[in-house]
Protein backbone atom coordinates (compact mmCIF):
# COMPACT_ATOMS: atom_id res chain seq x y z
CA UNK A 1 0.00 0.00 0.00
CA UNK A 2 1.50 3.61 -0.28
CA UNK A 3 1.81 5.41 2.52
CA UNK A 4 -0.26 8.64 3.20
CA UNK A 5 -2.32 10.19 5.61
CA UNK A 6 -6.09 11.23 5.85
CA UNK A 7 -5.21 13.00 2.45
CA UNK A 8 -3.77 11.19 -0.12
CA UNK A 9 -0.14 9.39 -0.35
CA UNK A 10 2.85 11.08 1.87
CA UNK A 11 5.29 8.97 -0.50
CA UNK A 12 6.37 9.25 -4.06
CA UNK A 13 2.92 7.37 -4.65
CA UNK A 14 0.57 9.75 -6.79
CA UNK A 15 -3.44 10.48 -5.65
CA UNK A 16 -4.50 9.05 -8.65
CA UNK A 17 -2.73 5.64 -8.30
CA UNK A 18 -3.91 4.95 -4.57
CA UNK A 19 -7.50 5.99 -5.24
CA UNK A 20 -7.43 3.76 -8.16
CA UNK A 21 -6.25 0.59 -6.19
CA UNK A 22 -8.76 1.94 -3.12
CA UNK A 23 -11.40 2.42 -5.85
CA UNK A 24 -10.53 -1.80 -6.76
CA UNK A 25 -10.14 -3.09 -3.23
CA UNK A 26 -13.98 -1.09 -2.28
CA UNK A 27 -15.39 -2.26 -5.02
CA UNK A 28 -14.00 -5.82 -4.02
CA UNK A 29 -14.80 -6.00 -0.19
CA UNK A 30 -17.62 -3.51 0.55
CA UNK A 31 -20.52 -5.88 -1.13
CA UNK A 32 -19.17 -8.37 1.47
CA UNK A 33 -18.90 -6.19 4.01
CA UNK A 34 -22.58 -4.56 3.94
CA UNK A 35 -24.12 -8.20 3.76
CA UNK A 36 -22.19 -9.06 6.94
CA UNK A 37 -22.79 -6.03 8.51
CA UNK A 38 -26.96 -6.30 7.80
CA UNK A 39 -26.52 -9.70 9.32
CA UNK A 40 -26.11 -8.23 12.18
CA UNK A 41 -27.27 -4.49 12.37
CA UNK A 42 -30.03 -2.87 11.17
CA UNK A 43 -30.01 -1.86 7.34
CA UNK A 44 -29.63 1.69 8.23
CA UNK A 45 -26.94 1.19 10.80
CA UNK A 46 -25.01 -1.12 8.27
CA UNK A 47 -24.91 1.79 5.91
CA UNK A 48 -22.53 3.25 8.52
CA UNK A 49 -20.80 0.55 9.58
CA UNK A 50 -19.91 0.57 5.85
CA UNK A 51 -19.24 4.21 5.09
CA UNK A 52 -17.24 4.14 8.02
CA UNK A 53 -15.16 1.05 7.58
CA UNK A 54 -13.64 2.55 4.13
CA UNK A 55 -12.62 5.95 5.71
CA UNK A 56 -10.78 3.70 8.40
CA UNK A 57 -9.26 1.99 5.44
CA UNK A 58 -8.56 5.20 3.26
CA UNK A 59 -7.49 6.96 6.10
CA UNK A 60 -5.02 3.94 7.51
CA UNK A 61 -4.15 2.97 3.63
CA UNK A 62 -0.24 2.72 4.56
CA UNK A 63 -0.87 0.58 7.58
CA UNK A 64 -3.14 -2.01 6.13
CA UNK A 65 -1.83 -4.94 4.77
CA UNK A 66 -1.33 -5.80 1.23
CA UNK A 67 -2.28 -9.38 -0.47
CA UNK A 68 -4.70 -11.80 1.39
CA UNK A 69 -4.26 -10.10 4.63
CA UNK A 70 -6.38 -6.98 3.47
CA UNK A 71 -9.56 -8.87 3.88
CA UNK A 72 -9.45 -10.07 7.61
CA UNK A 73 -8.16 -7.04 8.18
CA UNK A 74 -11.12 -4.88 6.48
CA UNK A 75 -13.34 -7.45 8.51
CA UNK A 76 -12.01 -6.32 11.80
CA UNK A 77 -12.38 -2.98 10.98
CA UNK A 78 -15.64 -3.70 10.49
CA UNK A 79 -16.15 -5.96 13.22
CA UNK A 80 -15.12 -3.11 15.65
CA UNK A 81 -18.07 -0.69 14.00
CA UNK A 82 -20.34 -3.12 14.79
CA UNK A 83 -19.64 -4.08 18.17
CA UNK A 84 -19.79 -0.19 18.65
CA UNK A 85 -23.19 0.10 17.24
CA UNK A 86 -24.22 -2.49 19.45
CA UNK A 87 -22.77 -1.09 22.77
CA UNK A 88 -24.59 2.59 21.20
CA UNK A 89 -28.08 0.72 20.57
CA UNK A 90 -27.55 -0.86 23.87
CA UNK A 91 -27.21 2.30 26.20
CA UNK A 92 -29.68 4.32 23.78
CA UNK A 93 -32.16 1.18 23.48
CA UNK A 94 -31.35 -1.23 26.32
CA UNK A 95 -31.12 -3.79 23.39
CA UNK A 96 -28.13 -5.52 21.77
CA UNK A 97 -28.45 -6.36 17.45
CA UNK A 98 -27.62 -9.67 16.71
CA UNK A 99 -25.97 -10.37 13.44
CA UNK A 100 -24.75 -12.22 10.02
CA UNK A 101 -23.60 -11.45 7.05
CA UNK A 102 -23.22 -11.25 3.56
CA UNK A 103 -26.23 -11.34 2.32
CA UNK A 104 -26.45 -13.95 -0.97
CA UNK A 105 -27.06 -12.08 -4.52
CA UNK A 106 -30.43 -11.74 -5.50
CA UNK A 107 -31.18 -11.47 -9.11
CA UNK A 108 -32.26 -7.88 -10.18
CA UNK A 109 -36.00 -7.36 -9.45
CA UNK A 110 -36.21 -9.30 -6.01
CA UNK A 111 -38.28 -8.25 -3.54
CA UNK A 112 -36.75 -5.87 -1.46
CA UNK A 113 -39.22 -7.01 1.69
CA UNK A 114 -37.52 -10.59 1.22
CA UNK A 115 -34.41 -8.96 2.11
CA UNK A 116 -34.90 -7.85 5.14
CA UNK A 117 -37.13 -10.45 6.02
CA UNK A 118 -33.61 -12.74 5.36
CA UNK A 119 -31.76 -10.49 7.76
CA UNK A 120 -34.55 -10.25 10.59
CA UNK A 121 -34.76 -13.92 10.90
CA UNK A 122 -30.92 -14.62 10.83
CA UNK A 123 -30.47 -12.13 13.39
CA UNK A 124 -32.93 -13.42 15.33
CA UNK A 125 -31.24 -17.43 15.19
CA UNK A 126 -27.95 -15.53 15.92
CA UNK A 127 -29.77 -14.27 19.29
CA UNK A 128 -30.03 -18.25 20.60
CA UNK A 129 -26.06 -18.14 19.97
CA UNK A 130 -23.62 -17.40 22.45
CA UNK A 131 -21.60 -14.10 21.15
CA UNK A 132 -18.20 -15.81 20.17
CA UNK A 133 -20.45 -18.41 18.12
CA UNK A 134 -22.65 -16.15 16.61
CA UNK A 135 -19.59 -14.03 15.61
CA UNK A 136 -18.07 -17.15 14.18
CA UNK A 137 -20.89 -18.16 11.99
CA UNK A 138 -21.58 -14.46 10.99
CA UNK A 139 -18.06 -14.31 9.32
CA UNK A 140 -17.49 -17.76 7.88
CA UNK A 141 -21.63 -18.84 7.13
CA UNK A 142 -22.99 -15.33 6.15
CA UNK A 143 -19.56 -13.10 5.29
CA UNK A 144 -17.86 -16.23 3.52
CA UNK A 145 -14.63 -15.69 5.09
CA UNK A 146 -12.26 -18.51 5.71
CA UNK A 147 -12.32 -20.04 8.85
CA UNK A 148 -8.43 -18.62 9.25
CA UNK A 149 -9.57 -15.35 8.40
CA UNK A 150 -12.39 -15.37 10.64
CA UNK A 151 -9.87 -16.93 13.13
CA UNK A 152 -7.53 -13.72 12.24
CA UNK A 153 -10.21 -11.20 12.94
CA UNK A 154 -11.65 -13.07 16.09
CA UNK A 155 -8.28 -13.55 17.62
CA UNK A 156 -8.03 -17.01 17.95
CA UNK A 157 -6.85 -19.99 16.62
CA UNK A 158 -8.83 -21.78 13.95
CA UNK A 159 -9.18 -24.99 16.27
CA UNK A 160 -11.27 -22.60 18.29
CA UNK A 161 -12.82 -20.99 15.27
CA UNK A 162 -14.20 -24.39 14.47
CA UNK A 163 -14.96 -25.60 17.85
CA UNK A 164 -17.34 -22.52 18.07
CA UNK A 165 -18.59 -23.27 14.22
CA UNK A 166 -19.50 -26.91 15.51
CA UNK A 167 -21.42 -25.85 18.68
CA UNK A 168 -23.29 -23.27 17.05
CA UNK A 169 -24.29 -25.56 14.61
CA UNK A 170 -25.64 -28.10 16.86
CA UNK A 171 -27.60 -25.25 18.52
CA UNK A 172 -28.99 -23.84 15.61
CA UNK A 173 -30.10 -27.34 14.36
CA UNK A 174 -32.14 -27.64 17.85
CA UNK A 175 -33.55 -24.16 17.61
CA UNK A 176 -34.78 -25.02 14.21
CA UNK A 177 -35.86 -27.99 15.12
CA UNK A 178 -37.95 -26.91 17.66
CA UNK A 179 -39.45 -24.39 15.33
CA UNK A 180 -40.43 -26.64 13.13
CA UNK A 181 -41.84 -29.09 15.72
CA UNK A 182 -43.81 -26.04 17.22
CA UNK A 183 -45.06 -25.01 13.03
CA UNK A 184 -45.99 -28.76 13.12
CA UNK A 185 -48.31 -28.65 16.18
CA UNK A 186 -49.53 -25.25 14.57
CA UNK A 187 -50.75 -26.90 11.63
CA UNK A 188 -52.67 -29.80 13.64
CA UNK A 189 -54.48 -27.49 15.99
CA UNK A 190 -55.68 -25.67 12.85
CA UNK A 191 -56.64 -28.57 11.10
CA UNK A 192 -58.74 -29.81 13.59
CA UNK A 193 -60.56 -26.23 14.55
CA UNK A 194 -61.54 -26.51 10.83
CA UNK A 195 -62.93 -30.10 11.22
CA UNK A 196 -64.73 -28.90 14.30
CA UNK A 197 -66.03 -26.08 12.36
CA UNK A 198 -67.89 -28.14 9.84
């Protein structure tokens, strides 16, 4: 990366050549980054977890690392917005949003209600996680990082980043489980308050 402060390059590096290889590495990462960042915020919030990820990154273009570091790194930038979001919604709101990310792509004319319908429901299966799982499926399920990357922005090793894939896993599958047991039950009851009906 060339070096430079909140400004442009401080090196022999022109303007034009870092904002072109910012310009490449945004359009690259921040389609990944919103749909991890929706996982786990509200759509309007994620729109500044965003905005505000890529001035950390413009501003900090000399210190982040180059190749296929960038990405974890970006993530953890953008992990760190989130987790402040959440500590702001929970002072403001007394409430903490749960998250995951990247959201698939949808072919051009999708509902946009489906959307957010996607996002409400996966943060609310993240809620029945314990934070460090719920983190670790939010980057490697809904993000698509690596589980090394996801290791490299959750600080720990990617034994532990798979321990914590496994368990939330076997959670979700009960919570799910249970939902569909309860839909199941649902379904009878109505059934037979039609039959009684007749």
């Amino acid at each position: 990366m060339g070096t430079h402060g909140d400004d442009g390059p401080a090196d022999g590096t022109s303007s034009r050549d870092a904002a072109a290889a910012f310009a490449d590495v945004y359009r690259l990462l921040a389609p990944q980054v919103r749909g991890y960042a929706r996982r786990q915020v509200p759509d309007d919030l994620a729109e500044d977890v965003v905005a505000e990820t890529f001035l950390v990154l413009w501003r900090r273009w000399s210190d982040a690392p180059a190749g296929t570091d960038l990405r974890p790194w970006v993530f953890g930038v953008a992990r760190n917005k989130i987790l402040r979001v959440r500590e702001q919604q929970h002072r403001a709101l007394r409430s903490v949003a749960h998250a995951a990310a990247a959201e698939p792509a949808r072919p051009h004319g999708a509902d946009p209600a489906d959307d957010v319908a996607a996002a409400d429901r996966a943060r609310r299966l993240l809620a029945h996680l314990p934070p460090a799982e719920a983190e670790a499926m939010a980057l490697t399920v809904w993000a698509g990082l690596a589980p090394a990357e996801a290791a490299q922005v959750l600080g720990c090793s990617v034994t532990a980043l798979t321990s914590r894939l496994s368990r939330a896993r076997t959670r979700l599958a009960a919570v799910l489980g249970a939902q569909g047991t309860a839909d199941d039950t649902d379904d009878r009851r109505d059934d037979r308050a039609r039959e009684g009906g007749r």
